[in-house]
N, C-alpha and C. Protein backbone atom coordinates (compact mmCIF):
# COMPACT_ATOMS: atom_id res chain seq x y z
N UNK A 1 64.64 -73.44 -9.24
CA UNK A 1 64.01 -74.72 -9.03
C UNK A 1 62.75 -74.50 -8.21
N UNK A 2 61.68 -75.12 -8.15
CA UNK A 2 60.61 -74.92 -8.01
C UNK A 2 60.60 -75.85 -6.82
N UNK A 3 59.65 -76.10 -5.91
CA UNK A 3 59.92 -77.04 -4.75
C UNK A 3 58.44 -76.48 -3.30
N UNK A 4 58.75 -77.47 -2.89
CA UNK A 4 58.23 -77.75 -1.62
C UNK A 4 58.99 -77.47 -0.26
N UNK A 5 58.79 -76.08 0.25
CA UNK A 5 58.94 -75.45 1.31
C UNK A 5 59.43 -76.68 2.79
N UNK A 6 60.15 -76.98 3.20
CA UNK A 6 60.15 -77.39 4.52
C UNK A 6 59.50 -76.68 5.83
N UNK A 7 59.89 -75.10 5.29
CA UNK A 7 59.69 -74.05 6.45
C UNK A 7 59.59 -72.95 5.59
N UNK A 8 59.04 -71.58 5.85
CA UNK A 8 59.38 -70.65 5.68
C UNK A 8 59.86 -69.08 6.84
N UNK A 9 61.32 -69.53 6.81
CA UNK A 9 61.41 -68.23 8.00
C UNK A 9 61.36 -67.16 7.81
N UNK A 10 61.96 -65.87 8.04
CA UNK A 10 61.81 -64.46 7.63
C UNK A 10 63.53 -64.58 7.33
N UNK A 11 64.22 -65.31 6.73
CA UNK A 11 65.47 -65.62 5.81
C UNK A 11 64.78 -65.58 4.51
N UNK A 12 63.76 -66.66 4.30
CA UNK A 12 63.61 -67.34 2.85
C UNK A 12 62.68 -66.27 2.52
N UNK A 13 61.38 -65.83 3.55
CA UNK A 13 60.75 -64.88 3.19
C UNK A 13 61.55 -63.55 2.29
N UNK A 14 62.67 -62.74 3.23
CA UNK A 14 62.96 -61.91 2.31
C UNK A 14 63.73 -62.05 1.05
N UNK A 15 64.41 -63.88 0.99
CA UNK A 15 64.73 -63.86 -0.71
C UNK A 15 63.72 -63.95 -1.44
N UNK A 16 62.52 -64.39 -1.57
CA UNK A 16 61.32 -64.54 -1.55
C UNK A 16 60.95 -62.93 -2.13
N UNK A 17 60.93 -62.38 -1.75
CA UNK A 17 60.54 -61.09 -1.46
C UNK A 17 61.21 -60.13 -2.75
N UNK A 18 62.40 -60.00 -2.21
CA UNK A 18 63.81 -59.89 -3.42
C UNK A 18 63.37 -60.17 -4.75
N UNK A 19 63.30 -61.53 -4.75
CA UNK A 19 63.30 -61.85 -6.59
C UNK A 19 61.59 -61.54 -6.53
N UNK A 20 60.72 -61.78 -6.07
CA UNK A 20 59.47 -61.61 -6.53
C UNK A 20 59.13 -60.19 -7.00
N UNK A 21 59.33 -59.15 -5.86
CA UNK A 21 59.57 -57.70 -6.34
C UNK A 21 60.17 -57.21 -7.74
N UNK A 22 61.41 -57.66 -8.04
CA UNK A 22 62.29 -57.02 -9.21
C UNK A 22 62.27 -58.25 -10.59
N UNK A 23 60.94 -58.60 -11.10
CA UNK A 23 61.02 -59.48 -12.17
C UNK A 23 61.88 -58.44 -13.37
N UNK A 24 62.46 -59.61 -13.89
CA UNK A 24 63.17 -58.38 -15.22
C UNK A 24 62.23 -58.66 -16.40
N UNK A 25 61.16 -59.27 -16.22
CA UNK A 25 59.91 -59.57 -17.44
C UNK A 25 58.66 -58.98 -16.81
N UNK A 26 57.52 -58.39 -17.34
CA UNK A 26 56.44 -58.23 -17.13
C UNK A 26 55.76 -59.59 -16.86
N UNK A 27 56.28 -60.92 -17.68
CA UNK A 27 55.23 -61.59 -17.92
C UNK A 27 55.38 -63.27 -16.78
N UNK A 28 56.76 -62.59 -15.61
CA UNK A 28 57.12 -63.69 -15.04
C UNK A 28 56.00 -63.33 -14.11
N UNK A 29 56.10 -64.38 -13.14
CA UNK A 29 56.23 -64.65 -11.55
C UNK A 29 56.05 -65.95 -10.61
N UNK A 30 56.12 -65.92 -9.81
CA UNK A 30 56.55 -66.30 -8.48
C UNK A 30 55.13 -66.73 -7.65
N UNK A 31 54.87 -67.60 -7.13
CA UNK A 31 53.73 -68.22 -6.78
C UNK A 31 54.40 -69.11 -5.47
N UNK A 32 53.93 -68.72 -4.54
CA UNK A 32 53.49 -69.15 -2.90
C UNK A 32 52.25 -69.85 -2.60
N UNK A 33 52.60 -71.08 -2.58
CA UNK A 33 50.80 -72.19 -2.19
C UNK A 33 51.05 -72.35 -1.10
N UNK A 34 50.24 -72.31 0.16
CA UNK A 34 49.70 -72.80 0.92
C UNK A 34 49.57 -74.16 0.67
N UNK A 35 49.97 -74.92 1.98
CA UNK A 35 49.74 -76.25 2.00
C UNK A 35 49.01 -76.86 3.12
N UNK A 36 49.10 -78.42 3.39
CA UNK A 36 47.89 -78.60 4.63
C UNK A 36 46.42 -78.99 3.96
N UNK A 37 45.77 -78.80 5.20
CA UNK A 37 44.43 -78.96 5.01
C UNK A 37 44.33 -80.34 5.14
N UNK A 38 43.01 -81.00 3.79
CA UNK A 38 42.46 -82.35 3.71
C UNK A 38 43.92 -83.21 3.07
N UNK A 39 44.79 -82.39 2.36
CA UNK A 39 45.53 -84.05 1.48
C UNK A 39 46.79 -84.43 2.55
N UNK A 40 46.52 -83.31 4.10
CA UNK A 40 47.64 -84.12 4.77
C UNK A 40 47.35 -85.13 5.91
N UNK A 41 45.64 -85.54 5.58
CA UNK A 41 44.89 -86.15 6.56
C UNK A 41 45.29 -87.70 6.05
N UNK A 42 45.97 -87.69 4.81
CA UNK A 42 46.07 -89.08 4.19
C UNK A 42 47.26 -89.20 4.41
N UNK A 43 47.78 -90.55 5.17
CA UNK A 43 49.01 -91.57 5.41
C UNK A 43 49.67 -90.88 3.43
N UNK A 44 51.13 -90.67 3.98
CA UNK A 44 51.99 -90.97 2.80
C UNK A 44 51.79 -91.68 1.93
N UNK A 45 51.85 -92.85 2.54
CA UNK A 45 52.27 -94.11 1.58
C UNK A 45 50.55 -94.62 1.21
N UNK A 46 49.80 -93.77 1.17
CA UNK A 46 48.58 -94.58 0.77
C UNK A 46 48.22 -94.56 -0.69
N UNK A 47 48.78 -93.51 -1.15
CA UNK A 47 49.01 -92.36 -2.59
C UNK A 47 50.33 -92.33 -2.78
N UNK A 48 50.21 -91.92 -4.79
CA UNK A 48 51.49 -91.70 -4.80
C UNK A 48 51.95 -90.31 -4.81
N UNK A 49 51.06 -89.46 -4.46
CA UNK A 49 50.93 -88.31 -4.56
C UNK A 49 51.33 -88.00 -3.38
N UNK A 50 52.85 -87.45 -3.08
CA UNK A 50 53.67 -87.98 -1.81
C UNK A 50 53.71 -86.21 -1.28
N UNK A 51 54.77 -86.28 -0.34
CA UNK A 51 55.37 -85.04 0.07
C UNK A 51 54.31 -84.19 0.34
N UNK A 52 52.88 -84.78 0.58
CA UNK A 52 51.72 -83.36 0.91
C UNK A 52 51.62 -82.33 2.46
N UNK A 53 52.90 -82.84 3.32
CA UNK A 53 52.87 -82.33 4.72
C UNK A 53 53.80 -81.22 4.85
N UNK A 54 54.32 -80.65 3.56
CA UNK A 54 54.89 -79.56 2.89
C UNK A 54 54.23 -78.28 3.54
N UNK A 55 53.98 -77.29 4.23
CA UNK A 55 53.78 -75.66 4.43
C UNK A 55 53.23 -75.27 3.30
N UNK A 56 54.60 -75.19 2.41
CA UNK A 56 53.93 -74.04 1.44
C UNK A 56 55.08 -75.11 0.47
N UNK A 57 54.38 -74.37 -0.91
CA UNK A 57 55.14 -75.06 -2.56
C UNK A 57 55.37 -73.99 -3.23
N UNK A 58 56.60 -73.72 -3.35
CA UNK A 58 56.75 -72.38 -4.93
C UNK A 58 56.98 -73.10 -6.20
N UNK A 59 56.35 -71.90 -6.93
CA UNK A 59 55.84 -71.93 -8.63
C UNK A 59 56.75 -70.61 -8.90
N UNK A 60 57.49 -70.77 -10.28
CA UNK A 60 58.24 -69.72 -10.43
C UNK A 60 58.02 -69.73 -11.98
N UNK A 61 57.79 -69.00 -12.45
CA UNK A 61 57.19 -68.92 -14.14
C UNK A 61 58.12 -67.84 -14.92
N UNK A 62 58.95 -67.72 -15.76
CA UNK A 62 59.70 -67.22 -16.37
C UNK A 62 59.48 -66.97 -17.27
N UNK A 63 58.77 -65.80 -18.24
CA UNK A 63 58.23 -65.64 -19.48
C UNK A 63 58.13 -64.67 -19.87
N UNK A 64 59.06 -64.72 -21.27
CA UNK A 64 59.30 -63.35 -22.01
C UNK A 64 59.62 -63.50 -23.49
N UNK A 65 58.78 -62.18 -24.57
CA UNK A 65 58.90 -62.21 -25.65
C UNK A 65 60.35 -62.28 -26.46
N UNK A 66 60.63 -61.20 -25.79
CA UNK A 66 61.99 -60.66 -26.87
C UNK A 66 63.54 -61.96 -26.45
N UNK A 67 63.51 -62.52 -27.66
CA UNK A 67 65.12 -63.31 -27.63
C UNK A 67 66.06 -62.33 -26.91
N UNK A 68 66.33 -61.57 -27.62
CA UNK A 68 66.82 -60.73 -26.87
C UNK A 68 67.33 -60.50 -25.15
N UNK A 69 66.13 -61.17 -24.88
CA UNK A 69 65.97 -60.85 -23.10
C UNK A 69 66.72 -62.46 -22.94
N UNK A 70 66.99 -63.22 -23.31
CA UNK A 70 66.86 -64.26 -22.99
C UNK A 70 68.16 -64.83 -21.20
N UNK A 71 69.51 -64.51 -21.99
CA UNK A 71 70.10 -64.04 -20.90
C UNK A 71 70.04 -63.52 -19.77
N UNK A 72 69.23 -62.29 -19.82
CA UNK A 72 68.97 -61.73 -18.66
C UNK A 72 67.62 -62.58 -17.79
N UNK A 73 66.83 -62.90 -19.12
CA UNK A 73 65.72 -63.62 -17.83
C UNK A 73 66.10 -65.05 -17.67
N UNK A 74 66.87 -65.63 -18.08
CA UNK A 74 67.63 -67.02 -17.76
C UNK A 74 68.42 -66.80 -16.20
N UNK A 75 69.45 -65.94 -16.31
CA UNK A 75 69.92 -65.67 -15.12
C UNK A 75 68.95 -65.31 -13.66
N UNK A 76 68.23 -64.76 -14.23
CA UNK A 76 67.10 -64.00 -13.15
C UNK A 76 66.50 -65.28 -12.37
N UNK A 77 65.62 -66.26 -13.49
CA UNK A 77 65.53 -67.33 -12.81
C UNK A 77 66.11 -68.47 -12.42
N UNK A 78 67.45 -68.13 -12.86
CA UNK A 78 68.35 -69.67 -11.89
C UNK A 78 68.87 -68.24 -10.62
N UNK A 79 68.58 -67.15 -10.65
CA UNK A 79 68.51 -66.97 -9.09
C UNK A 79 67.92 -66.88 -8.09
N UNK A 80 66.74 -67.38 -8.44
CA UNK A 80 65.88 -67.69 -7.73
C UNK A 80 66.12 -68.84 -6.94
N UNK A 81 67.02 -69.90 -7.79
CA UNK A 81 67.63 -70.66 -6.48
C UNK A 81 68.21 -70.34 -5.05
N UNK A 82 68.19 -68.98 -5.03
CA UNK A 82 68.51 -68.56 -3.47
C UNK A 82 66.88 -69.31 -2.23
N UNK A 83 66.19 -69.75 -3.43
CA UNK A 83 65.48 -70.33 -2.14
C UNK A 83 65.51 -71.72 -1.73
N UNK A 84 66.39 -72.58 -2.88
CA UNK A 84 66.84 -74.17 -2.66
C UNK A 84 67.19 -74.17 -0.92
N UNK A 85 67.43 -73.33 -0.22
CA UNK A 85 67.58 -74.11 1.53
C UNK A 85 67.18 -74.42 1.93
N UNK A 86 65.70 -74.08 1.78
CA UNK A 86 64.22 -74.21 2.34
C UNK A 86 63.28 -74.95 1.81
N UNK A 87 63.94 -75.89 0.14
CA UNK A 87 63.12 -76.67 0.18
C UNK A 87 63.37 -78.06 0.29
N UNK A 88 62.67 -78.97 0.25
CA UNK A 88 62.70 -80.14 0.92
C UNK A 88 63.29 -81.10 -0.46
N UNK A 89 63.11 -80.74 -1.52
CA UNK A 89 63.64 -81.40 -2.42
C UNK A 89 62.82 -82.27 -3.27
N UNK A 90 61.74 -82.23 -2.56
CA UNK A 90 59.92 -82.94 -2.85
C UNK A 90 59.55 -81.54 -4.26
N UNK A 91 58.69 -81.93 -5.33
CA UNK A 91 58.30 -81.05 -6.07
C UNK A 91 56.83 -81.28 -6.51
N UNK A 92 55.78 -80.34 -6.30
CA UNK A 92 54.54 -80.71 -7.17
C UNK A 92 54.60 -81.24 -8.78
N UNK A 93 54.70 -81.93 -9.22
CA UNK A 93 54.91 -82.69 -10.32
C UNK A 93 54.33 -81.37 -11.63
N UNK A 94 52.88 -80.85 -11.38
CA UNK A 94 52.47 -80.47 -12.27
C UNK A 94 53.19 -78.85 -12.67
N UNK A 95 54.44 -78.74 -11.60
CA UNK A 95 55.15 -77.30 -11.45
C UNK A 95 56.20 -77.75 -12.18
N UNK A 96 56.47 -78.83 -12.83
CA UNK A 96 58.10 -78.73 -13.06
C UNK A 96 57.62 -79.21 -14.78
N UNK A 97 59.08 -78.19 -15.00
CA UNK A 97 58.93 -78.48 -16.87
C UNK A 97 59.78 -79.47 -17.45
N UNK A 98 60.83 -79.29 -18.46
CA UNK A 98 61.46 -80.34 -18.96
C UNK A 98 62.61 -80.18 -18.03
N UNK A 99 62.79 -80.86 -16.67
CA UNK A 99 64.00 -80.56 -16.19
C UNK A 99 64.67 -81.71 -15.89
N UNK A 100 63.57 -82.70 -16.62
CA UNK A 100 64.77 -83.99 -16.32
C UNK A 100 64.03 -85.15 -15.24
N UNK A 101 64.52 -86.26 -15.72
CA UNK A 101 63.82 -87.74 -14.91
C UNK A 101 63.81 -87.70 -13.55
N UNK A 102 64.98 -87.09 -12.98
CA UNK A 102 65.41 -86.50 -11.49
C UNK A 102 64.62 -85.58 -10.58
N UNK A 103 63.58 -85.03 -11.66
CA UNK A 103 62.63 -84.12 -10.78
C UNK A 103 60.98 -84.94 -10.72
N UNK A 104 61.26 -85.31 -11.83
CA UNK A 104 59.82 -86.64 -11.73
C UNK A 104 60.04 -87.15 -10.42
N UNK A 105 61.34 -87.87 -10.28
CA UNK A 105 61.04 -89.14 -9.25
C UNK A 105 61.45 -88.14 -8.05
N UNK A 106 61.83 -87.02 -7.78
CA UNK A 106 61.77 -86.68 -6.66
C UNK A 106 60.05 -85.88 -6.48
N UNK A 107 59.53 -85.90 -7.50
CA UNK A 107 58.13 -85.52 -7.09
C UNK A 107 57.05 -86.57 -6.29
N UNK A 108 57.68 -88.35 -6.21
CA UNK A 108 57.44 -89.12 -5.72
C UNK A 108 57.96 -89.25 -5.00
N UNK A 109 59.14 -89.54 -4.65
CA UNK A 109 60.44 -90.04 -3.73
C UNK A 109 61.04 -91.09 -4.19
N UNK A 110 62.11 -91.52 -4.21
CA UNK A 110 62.58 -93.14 -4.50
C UNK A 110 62.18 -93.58 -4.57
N UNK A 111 61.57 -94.41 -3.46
CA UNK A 111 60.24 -95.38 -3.10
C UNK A 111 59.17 -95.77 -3.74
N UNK A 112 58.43 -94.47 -3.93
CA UNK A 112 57.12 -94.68 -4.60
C UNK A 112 57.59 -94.44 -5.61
N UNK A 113 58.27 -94.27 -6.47
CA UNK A 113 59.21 -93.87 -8.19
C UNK A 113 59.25 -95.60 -8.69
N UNK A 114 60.15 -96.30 -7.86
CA UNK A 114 60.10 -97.57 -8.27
C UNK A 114 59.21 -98.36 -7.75
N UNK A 115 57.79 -98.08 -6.69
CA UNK A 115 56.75 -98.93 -6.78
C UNK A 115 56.06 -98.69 -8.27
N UNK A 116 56.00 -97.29 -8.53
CA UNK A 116 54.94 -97.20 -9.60
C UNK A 116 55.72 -97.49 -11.15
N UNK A 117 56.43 -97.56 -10.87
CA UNK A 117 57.78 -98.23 -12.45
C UNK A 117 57.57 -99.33 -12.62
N UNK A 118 57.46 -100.32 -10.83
CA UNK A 118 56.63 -101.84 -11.16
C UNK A 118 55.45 -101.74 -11.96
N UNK A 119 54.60 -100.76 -11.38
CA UNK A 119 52.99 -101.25 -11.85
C UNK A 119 53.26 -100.70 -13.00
N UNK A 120 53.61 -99.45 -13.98
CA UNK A 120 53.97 -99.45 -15.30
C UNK A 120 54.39 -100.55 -15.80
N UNK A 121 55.26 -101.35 -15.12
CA UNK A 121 56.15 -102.02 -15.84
C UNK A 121 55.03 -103.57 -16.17
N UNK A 122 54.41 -103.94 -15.31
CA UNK A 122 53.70 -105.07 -15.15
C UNK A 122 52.21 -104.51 -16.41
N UNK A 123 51.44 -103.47 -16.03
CA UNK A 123 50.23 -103.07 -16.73
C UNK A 123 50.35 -102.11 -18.49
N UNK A 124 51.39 -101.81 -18.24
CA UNK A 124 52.00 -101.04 -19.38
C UNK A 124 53.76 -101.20 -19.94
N UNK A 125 53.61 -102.41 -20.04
CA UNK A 125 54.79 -103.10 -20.41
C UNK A 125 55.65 -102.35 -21.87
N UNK A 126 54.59 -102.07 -23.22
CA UNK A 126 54.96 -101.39 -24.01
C UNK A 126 54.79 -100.20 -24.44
N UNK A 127 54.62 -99.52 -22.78
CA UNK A 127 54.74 -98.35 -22.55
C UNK A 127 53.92 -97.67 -23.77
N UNK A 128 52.68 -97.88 -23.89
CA UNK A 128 51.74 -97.00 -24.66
C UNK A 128 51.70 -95.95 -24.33
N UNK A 129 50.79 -96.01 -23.04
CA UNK A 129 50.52 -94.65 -22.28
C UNK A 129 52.20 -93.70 -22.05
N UNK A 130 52.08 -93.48 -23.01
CA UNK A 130 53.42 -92.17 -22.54
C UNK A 130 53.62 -90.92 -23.10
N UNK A 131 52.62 -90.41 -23.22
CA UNK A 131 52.27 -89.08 -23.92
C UNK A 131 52.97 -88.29 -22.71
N UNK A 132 52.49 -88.06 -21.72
CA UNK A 132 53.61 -87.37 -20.59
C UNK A 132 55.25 -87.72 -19.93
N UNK A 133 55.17 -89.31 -20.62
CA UNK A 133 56.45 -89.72 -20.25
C UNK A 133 57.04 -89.82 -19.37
N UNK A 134 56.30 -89.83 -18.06
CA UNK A 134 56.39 -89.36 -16.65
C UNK A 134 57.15 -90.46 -15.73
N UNK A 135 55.95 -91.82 -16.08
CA UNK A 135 56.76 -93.18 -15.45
C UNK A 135 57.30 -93.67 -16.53
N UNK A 136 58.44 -94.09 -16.37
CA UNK A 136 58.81 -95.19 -17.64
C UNK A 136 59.15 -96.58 -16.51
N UNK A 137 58.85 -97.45 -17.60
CA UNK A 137 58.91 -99.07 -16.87
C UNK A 137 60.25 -99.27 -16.21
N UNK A 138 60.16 -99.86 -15.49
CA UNK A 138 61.56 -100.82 -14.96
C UNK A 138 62.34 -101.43 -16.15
């Protein structure tokens, strides 16, 4: 699972470390952002672009030719969940793939999930805009 860092100690660092070192694909990896700066100068709730007071965000990319591999690099990256302790449960939206309505709205939070389901729901009632499928209406 991909996510937004709460902390990073020298625990998460060396799982971190672990799976990033020993990809079983040439063509995976593992991505550490830096967080901060200008988007944590903005109030939460001003945007819906939430959870920006995050440290750091991991990106974990899993990609390989041969079917074959599939097993082995499936497993590889659901163990990478050894770093779920450390994250906050917040996700950069544009990091997560088809994993389900549950990671959308935690890329908002509750809150802002069903403010912006109103304004879908009120401005885009028959849900045109849904090529990403991201908000759906109330």
């Amino acid at each position: 699972m991909v996510g937004r860092l709460a902390d990073l100690p020298d625990d998460a660092v060396d799982v971190l470390v672990e799976h990033a070192t020993n990809p079983v694909s040439p063509f995976s990896s593992m991505l550490l952002v830096a967080g901060g700066g200008a988007v944590v100068r903005v109030p939460d709730d001003e945007t819906a672009f939430g959870s920006r007071t995050s440290p750091f965000n991991t990106h974990y990319l899993s990609m390989w030719e041969d079917p074959a591999e599939d097993e082995r690099n499936i497993a590889y990256t659901r163990a990478i969940a050894a770093m779920n302790p450390w994250t906050t449960g917040h996700v950069y939206l544009n990091y997560i793939g088809d994993e389900g309505l549950h990671r959308v709205e935690a890329s908002f939070g509750e809150k802002k999930y069903a403010r912006l389901q109103e304004i879908k729901t009120e401005w885009d009632p028959d849900n045109v805009f849904r090529h990403n499928d991201i908000i759906k209406p109330a």
